[in-house]
C-alpha atoms as a PDB file:
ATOM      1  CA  UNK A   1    -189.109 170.472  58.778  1.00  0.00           C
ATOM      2  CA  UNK A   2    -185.847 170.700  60.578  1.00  0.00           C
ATOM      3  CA  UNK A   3    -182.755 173.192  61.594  1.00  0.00           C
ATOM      4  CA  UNK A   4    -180.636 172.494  59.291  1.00  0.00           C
ATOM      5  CA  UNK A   5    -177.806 175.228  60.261  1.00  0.00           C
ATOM      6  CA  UNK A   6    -177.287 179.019  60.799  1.00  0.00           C
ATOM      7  CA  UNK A   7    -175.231 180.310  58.224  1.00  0.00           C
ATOM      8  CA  UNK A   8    -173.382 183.433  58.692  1.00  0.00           C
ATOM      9  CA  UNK A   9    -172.729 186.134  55.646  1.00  0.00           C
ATOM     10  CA  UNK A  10    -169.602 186.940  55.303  1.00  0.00           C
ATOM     11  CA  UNK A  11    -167.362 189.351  52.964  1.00  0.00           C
ATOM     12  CA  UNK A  12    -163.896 188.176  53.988  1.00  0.00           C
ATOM     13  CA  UNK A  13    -164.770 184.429  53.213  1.00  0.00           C
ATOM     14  CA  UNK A  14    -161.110 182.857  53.604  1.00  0.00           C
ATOM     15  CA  UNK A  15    -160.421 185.007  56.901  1.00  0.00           C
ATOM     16  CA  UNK A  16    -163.628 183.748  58.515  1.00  0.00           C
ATOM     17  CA  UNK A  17    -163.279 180.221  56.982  1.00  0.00           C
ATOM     18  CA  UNK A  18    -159.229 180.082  58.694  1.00  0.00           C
ATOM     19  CA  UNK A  19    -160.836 181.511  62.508  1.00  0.00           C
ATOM     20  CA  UNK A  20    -163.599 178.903  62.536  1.00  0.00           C
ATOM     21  CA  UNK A  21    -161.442 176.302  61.187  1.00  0.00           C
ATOM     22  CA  UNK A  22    -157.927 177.389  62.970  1.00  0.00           C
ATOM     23  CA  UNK A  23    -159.375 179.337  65.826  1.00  0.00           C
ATOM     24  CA  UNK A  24    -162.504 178.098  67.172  1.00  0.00           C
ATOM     25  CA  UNK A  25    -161.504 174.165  66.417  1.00  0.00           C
ATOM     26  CA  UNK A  26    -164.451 173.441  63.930  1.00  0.00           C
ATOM     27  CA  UNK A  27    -164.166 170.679  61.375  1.00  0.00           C
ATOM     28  CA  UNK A  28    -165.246 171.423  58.238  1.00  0.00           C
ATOM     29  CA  UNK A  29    -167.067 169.109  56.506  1.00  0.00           C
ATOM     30  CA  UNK A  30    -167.620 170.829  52.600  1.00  0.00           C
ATOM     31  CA  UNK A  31    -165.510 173.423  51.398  1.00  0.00           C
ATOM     32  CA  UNK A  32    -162.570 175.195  51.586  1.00  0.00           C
ATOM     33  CA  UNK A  33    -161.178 178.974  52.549  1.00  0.00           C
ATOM     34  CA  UNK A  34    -161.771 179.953  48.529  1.00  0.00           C
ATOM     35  CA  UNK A  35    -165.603 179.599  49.182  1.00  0.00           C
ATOM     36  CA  UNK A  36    -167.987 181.348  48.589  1.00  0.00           C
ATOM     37  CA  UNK A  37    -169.569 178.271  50.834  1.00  0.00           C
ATOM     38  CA  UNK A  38    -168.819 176.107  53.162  1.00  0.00           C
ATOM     39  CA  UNK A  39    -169.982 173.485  55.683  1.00  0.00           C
ATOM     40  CA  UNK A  40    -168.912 173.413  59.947  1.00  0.00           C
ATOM     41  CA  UNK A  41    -170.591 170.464  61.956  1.00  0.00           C
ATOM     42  CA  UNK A  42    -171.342 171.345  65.333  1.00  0.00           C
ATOM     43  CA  UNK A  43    -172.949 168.407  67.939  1.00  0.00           C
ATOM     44  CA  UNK A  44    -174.767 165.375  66.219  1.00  0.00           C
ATOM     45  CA  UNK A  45    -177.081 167.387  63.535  1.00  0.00           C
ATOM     46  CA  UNK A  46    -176.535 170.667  63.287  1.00  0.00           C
ATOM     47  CA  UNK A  47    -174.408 172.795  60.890  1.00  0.00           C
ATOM     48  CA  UNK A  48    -172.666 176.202  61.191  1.00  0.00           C
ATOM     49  CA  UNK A  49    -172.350 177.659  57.386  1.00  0.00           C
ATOM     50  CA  UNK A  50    -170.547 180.158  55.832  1.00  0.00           C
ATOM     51  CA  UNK A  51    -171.456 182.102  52.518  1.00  0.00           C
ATOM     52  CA  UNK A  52    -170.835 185.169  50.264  1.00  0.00           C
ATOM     53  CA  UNK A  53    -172.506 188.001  51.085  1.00  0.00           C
ATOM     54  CA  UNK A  54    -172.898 189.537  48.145  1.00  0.00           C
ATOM     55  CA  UNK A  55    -174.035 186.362  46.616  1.00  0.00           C
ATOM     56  CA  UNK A  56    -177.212 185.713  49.220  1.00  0.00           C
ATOM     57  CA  UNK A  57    -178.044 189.494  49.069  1.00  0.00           C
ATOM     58  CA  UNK A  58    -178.710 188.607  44.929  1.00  0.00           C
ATOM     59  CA  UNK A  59    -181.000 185.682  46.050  1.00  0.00           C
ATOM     60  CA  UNK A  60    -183.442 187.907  48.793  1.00  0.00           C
ATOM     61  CA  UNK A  61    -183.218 191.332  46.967  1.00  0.00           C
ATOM     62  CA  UNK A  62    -180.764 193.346  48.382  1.00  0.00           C
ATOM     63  CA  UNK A  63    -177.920 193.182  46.027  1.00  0.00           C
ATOM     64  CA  UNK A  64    -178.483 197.091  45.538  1.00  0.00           C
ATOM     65  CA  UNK A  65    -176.971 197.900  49.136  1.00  0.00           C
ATOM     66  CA  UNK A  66    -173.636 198.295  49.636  1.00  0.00           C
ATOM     67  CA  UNK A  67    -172.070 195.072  51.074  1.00  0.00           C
ATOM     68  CA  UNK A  68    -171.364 196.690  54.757  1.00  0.00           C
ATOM     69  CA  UNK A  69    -174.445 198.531  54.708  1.00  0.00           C
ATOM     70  CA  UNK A  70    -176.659 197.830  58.495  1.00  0.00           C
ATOM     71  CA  UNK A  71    -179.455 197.040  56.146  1.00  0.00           C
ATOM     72  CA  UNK A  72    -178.024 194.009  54.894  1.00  0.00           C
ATOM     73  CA  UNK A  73    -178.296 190.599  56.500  1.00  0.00           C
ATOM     74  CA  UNK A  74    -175.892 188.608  58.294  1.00  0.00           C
ATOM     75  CA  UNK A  75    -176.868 185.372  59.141  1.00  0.00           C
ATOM     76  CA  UNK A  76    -179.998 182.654  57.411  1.00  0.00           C
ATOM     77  CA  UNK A  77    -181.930 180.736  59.704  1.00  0.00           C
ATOM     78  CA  UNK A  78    -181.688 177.518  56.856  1.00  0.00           C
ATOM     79  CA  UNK A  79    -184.652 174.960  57.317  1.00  0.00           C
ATOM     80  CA  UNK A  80    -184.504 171.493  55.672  1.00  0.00           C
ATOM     81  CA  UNK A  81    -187.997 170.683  54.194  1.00  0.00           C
ATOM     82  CA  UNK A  82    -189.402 167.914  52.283  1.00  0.00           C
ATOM     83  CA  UNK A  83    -191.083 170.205  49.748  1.00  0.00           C
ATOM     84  CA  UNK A  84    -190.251 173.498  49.560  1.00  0.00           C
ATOM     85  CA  UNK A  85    -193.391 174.552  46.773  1.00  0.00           C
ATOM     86  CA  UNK A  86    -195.394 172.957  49.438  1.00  0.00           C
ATOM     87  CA  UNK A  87    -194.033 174.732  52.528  1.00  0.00           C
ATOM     88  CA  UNK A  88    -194.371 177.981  50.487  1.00  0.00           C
ATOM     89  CA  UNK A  89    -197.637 177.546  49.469  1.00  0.00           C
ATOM     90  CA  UNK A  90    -198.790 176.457  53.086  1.00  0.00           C
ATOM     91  CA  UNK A  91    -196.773 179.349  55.025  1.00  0.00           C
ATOM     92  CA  UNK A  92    -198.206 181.488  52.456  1.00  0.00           C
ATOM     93  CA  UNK A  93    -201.830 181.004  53.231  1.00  0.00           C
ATOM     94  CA  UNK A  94    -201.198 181.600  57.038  1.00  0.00           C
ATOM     95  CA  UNK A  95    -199.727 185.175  55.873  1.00  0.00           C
ATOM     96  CA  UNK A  96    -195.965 184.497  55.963  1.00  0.00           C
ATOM     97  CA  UNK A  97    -193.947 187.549  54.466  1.00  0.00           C
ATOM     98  CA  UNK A  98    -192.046 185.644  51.889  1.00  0.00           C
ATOM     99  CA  UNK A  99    -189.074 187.920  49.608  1.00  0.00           C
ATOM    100  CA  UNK A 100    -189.060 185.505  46.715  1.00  0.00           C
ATOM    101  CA  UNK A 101    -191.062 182.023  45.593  1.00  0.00           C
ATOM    102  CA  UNK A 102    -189.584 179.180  45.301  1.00  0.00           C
ATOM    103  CA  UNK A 103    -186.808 178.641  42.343  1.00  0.00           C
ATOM    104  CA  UNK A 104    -184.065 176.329  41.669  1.00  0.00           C
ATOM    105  CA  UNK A 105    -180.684 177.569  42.644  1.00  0.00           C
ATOM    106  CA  UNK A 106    -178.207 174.519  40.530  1.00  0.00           C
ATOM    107  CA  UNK A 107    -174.818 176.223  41.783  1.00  0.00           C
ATOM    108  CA  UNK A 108    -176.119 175.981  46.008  1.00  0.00           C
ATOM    109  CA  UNK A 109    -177.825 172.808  44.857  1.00  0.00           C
ATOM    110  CA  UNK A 110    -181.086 173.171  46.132  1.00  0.00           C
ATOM    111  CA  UNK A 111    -184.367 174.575  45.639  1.00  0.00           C
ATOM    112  CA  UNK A 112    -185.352 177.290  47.903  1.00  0.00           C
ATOM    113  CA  UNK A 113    -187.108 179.831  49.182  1.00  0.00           C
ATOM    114  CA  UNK A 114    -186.896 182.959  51.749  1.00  0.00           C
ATOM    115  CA  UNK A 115    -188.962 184.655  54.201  1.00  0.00           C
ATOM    116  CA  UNK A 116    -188.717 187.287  56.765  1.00  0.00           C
ATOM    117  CA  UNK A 117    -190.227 187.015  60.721  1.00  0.00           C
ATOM    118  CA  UNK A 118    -191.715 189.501  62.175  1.00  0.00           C
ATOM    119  CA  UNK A 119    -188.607 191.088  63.787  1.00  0.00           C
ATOM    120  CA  UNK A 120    -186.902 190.875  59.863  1.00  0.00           C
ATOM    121  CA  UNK A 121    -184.728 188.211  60.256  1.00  0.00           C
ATOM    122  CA  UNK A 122    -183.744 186.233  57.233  1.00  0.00           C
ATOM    123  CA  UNK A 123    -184.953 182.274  57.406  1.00  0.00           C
ATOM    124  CA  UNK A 124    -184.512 180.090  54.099  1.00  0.00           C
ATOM    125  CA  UNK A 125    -186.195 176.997  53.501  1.00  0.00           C
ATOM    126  CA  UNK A 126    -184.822 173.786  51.075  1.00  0.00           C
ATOM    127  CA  UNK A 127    -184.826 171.137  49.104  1.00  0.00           C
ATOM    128  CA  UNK A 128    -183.015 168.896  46.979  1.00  0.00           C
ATOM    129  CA  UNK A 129    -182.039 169.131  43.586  1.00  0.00           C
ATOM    130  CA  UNK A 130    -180.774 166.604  41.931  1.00  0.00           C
ATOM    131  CA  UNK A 131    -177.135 165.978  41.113  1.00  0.00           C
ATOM    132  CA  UNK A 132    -178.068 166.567  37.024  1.00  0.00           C
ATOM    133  CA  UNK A 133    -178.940 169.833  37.620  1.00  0.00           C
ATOM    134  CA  UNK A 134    -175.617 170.847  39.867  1.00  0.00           C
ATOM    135  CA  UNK A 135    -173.229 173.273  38.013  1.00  0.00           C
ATOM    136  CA  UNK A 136    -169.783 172.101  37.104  1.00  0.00           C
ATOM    137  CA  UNK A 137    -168.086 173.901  39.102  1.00  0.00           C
ATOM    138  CA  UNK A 138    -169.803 172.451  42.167  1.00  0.00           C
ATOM    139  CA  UNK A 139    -169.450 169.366  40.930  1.00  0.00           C
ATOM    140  CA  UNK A 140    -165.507 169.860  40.726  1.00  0.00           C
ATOM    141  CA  UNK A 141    -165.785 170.937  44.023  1.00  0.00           C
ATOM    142  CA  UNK A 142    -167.655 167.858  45.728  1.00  0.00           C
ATOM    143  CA  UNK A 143    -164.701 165.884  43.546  1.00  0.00           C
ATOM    144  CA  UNK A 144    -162.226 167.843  45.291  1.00  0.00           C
ATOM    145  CA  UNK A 145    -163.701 167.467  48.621  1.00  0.00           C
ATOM    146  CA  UNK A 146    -164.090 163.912  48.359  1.00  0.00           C
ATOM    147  CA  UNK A 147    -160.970 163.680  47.262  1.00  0.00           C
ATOM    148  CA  UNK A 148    -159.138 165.556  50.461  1.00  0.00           C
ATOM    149  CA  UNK A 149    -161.577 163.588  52.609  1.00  0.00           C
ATOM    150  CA  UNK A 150    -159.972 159.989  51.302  1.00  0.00           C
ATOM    151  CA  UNK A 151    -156.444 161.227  51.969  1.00  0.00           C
ATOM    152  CA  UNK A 152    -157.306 162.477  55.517  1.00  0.00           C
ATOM    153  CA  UNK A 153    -158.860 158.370  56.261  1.00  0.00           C
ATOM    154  CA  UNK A 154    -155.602 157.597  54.884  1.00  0.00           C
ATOM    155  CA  UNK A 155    -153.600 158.672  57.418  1.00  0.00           C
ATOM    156  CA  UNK A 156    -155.589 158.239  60.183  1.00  0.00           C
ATOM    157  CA  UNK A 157    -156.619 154.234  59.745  1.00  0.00           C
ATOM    158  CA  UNK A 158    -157.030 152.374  62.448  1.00  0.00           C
ATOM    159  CA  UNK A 159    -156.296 149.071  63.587  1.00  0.00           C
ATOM    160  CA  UNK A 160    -158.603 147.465  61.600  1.00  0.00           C
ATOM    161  CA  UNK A 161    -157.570 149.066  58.226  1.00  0.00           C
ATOM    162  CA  UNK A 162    -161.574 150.927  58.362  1.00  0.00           C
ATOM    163  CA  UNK A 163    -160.107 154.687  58.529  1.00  0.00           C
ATOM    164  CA  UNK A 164    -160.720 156.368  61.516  1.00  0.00           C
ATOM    165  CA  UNK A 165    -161.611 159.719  59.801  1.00  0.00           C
ATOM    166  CA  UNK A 166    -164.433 158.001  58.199  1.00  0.00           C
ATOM    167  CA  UNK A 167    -166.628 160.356  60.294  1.00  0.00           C
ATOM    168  CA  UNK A 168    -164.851 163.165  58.781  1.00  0.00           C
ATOM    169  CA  UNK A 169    -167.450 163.598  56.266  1.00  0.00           C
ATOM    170  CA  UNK A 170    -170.259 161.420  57.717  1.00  0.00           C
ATOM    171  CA  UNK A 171    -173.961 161.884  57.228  1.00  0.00           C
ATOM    172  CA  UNK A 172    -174.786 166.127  57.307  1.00  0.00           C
ATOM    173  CA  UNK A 173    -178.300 165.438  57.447  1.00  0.00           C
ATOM    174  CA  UNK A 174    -180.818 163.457  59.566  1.00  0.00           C
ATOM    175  CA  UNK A 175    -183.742 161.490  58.443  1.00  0.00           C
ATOM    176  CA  UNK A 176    -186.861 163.618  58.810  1.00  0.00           C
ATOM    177  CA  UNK A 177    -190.352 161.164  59.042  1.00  0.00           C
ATOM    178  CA  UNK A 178    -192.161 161.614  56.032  1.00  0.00           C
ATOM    179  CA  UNK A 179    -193.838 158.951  53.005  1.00  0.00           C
ATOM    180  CA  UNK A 180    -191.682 160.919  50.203  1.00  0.00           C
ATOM    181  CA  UNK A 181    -188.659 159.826  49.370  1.00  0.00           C
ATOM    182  CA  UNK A 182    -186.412 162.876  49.622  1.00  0.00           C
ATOM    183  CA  UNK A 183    -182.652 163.292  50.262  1.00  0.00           C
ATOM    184  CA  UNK A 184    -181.499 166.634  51.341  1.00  0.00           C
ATOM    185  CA  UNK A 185    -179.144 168.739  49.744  1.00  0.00           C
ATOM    186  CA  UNK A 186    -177.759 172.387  50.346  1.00  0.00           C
ATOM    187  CA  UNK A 187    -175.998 175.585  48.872  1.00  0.00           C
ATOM    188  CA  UNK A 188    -172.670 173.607  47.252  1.00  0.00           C
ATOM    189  CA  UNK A 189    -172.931 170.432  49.193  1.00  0.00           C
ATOM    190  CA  UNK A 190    -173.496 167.101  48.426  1.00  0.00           C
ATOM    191  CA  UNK A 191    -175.756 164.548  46.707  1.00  0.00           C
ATOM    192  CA  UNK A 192    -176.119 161.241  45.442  1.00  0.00           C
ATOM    193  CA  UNK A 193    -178.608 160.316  43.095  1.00  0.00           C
ATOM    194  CA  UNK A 194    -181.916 159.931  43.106  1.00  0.00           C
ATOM    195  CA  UNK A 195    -183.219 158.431  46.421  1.00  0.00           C
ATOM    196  CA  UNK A 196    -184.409 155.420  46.961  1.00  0.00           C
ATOM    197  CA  UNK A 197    -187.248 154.459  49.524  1.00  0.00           C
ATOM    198  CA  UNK A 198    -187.703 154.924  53.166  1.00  0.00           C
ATOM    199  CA  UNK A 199    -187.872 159.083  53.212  1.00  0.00           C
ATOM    200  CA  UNK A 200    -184.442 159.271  54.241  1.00  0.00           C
ATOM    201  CA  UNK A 201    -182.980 162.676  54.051  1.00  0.00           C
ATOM    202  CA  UNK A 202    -179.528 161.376  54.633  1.00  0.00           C
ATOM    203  CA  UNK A 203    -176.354 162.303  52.625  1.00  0.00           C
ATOM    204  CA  UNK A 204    -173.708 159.545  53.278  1.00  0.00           C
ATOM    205  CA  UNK A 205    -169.927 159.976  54.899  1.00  0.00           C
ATOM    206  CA  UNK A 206    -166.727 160.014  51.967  1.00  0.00           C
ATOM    207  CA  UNK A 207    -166.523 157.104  50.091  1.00  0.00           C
ATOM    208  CA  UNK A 208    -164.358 154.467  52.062  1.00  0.00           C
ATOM    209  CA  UNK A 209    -164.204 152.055  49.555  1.00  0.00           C
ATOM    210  CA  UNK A 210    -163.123 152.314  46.089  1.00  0.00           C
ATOM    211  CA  UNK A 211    -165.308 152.918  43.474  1.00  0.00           C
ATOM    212  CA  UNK A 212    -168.486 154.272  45.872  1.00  0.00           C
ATOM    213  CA  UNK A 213    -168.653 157.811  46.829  1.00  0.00           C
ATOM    214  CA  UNK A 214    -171.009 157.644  49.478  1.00  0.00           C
ATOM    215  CA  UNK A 215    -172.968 155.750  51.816  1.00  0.00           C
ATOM    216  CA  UNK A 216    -176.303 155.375  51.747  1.00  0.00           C
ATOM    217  CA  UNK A 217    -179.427 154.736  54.607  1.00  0.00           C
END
């Protein structure tokens, strides 16, 4: 298990998207101001997210509050796990107070599941799913954002003709130690295929050469 990011609910997605973007300096590294989700990197590992509201209030039960009610949540403690049945099934035991189970969620791209701590604060846990069970309209998305993230290496190559924004859209997750061999995945963001060997939860930077669209540990 690992921090994968805090990701902040929002209701004015493009207005928050423009201050962390315009304001605060952040790159981002999936998505754009339409949302409803998108990806900041901040330091080496670690990602600052933004997401509808009204769409994470469907996933943990809330949906019947109105949007700016106190009641509803503002930020997700996300947690990157290798299997999220498992890590249900084993926080379970130990008395965790989950709000759902686990289910498959194809337009975030991932299979989670949330919990409360004691205090009430909203954590989600992940995995995975596979790039066959994405919904189109991600898909357009990752096409799009692939897409803007060639044109930026473009016009920042550097001497050596390898494009200097090729850490742009480098790796947004970490290998975790484990036998399985899982690669990571989150609400709207991006996947290969299936993963290979080694256990590495690693999603690979924009495709710098033609014809590949990542690049893979």
């Amino acid at each position: 298990m690992r921090m994968y990011s805090v990701r902040l609910l929002v209701q004015d997605f493009g207005t928050c998207f423009r201050f962390y973007r315009d304001i605060i300096g952040l790159a981002p590294v999936w998505g754009d101001e339409s949302g409803p989700y998108a990806d900041f990197r901040v330091g080496d590992e670690t990602m600052l997210a933004l997401f509808s509201r009204d769409l994470m209030s469907e996933a943990v039960g809330t949906a019947d509050l109105p949007s700016a009610a106190r009641e509803q949540d503002s930020f997700v403690v996300v947690l990157q796990v290798d299997d999220v049945d498992a890590a249900h099934k084993r926080l379970a035991e130990k008395g965790a107070d989950f709000v759902n189970a686990p289910k498959d969620y194809p337009g975030w791209t991932i299979r989670a599941v949330h919990l409360r701590d004691p205090e009430g604060n909203l954590l989600e846990m992940f995995s995975p799913l596979g790039r066959e069970h994405w919904t189109e309209e991600v898909e357009q998305k990752d096409r799009r954002t692939a897409a803007q993230d060639r044109s930026a290496a473009n016009r920042w190559a550097s001497p050596t003709g390898m494009p200097a924004a090729s850490s742009a859209h480098f790796q947004r997750y970490v290998p975790i130690p484990t036998k399985g061999a899982v690669r990571s995945c989150h609400p709207a963001g991006l996947m290969g295929p299936e993963p290979r060997s080694w256990g590495l939860q690693i999603i690979a930077v924009a495709d710098l050469l033609d014809g590949l669209d990542r690049i893979m540990f």
